[in-house]
C-alpha atoms as a PDB file:
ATOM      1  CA  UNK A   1      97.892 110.901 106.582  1.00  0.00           C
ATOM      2  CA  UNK A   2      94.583 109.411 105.841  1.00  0.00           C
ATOM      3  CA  UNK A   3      91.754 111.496 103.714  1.00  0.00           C
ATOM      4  CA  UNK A   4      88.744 110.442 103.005  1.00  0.00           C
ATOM      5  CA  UNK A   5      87.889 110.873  99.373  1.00  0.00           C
ATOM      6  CA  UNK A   6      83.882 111.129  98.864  1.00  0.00           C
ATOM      7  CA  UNK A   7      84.089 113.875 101.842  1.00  0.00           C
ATOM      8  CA  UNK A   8      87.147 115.875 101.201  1.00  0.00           C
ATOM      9  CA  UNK A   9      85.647 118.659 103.892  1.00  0.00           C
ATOM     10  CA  UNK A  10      86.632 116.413 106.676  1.00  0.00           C
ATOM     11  CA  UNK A  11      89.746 117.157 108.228  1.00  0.00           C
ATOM     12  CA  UNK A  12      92.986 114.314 107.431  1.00  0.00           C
ATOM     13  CA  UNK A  13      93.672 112.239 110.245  1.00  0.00           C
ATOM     14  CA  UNK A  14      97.222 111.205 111.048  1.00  0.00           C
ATOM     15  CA  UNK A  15      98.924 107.426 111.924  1.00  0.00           C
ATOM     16  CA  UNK A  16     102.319 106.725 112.819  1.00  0.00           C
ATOM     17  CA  UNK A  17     102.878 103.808 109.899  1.00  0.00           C
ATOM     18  CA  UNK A  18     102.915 100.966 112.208  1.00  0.00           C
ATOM     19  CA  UNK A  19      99.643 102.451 113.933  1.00  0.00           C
ATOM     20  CA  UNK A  20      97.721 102.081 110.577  1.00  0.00           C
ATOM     21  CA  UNK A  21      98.820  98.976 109.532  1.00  0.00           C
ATOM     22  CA  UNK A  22      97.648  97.545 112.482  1.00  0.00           C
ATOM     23  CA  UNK A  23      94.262  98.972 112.815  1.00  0.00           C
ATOM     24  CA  UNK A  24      91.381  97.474 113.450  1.00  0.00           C
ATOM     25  CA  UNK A  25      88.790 100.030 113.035  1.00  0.00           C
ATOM     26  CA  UNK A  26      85.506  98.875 111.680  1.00  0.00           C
ATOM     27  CA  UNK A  27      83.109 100.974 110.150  1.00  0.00           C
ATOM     28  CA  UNK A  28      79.203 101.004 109.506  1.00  0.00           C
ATOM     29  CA  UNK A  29      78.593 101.889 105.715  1.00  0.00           C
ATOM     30  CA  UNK A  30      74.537 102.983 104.946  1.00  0.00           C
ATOM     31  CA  UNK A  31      72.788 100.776 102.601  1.00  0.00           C
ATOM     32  CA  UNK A  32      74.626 101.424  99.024  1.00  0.00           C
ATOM     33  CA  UNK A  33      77.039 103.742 100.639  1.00  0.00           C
ATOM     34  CA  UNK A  34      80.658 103.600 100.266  1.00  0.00           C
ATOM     35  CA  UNK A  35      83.822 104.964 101.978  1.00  0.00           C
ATOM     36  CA  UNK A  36      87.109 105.699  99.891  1.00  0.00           C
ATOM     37  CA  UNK A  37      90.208 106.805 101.696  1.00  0.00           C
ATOM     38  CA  UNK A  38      93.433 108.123 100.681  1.00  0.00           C
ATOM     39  CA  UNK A  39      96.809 107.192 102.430  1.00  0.00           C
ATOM     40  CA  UNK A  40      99.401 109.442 101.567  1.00  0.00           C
ATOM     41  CA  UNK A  41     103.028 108.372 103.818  1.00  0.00           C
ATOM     42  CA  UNK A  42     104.799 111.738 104.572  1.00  0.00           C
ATOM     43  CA  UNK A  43     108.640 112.001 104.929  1.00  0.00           C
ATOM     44  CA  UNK A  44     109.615 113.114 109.001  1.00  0.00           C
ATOM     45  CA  UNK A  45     108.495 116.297 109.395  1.00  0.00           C
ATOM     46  CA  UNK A  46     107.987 117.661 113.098  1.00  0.00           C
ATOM     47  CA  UNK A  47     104.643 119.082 112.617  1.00  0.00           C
ATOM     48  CA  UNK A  48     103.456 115.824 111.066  1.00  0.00           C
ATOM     49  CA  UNK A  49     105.342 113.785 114.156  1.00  0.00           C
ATOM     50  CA  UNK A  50     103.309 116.069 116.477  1.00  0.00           C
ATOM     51  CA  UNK A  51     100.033 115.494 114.740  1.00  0.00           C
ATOM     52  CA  UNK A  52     100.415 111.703 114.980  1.00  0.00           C
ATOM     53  CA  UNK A  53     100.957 111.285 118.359  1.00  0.00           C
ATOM     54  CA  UNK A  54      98.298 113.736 119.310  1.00  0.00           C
ATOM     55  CA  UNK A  55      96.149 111.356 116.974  1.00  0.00           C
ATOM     56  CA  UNK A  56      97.677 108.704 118.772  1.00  0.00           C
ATOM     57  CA  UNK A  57      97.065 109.501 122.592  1.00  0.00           C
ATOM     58  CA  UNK A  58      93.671 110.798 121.389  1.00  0.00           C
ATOM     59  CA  UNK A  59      92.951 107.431 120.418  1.00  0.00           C
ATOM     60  CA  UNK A  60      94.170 105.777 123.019  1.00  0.00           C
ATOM     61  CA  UNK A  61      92.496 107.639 126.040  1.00  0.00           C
ATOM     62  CA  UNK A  62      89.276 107.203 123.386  1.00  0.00           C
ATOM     63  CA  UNK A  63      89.841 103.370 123.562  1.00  0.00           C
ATOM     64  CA  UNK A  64      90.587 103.248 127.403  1.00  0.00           C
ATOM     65  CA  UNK A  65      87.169 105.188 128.059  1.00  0.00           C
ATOM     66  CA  UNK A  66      85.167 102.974 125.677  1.00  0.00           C
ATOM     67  CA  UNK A  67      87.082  99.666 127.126  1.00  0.00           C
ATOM     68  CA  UNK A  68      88.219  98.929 123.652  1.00  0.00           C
ATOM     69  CA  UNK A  69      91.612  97.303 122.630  1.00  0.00           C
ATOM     70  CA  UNK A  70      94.338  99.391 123.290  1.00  0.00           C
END
């Protein structure tokens, strides 16, 4: 589960632990702005498991509509 720290009223976003280790998600920062995340690994839980891979295919139809890198 990743949180983002300066804006805690955004909602967590979950990665399957490979997912997030290999991502290569760039981000555009405002002049002097800053972005602080928390990663917090949660034991298997089936909620969790469900939320990741609804993350996951999210991401993927996002990437396949955008002709990014699947």
């Amino acid at each position: 589960m990743v949180k983002d720290c300066i804006n805690d009223q955004l909602e967590p976003v979950y990665y399957f632990l490979r997912e997030f280790l290999e991502l290569r998600e760039t981000r555009t920062l405002r002049p002097y702005g800053s972005s602080v995340v928390s990663l917090q690994i949660i034991k298997d839980d089936q909620y969790i498991f469900k939320k990741c891979l609804t993350n996951s295919i999210d991401r993927m139809k996002r990437n396949l509509i955008t002709g990014d890198s699947v």
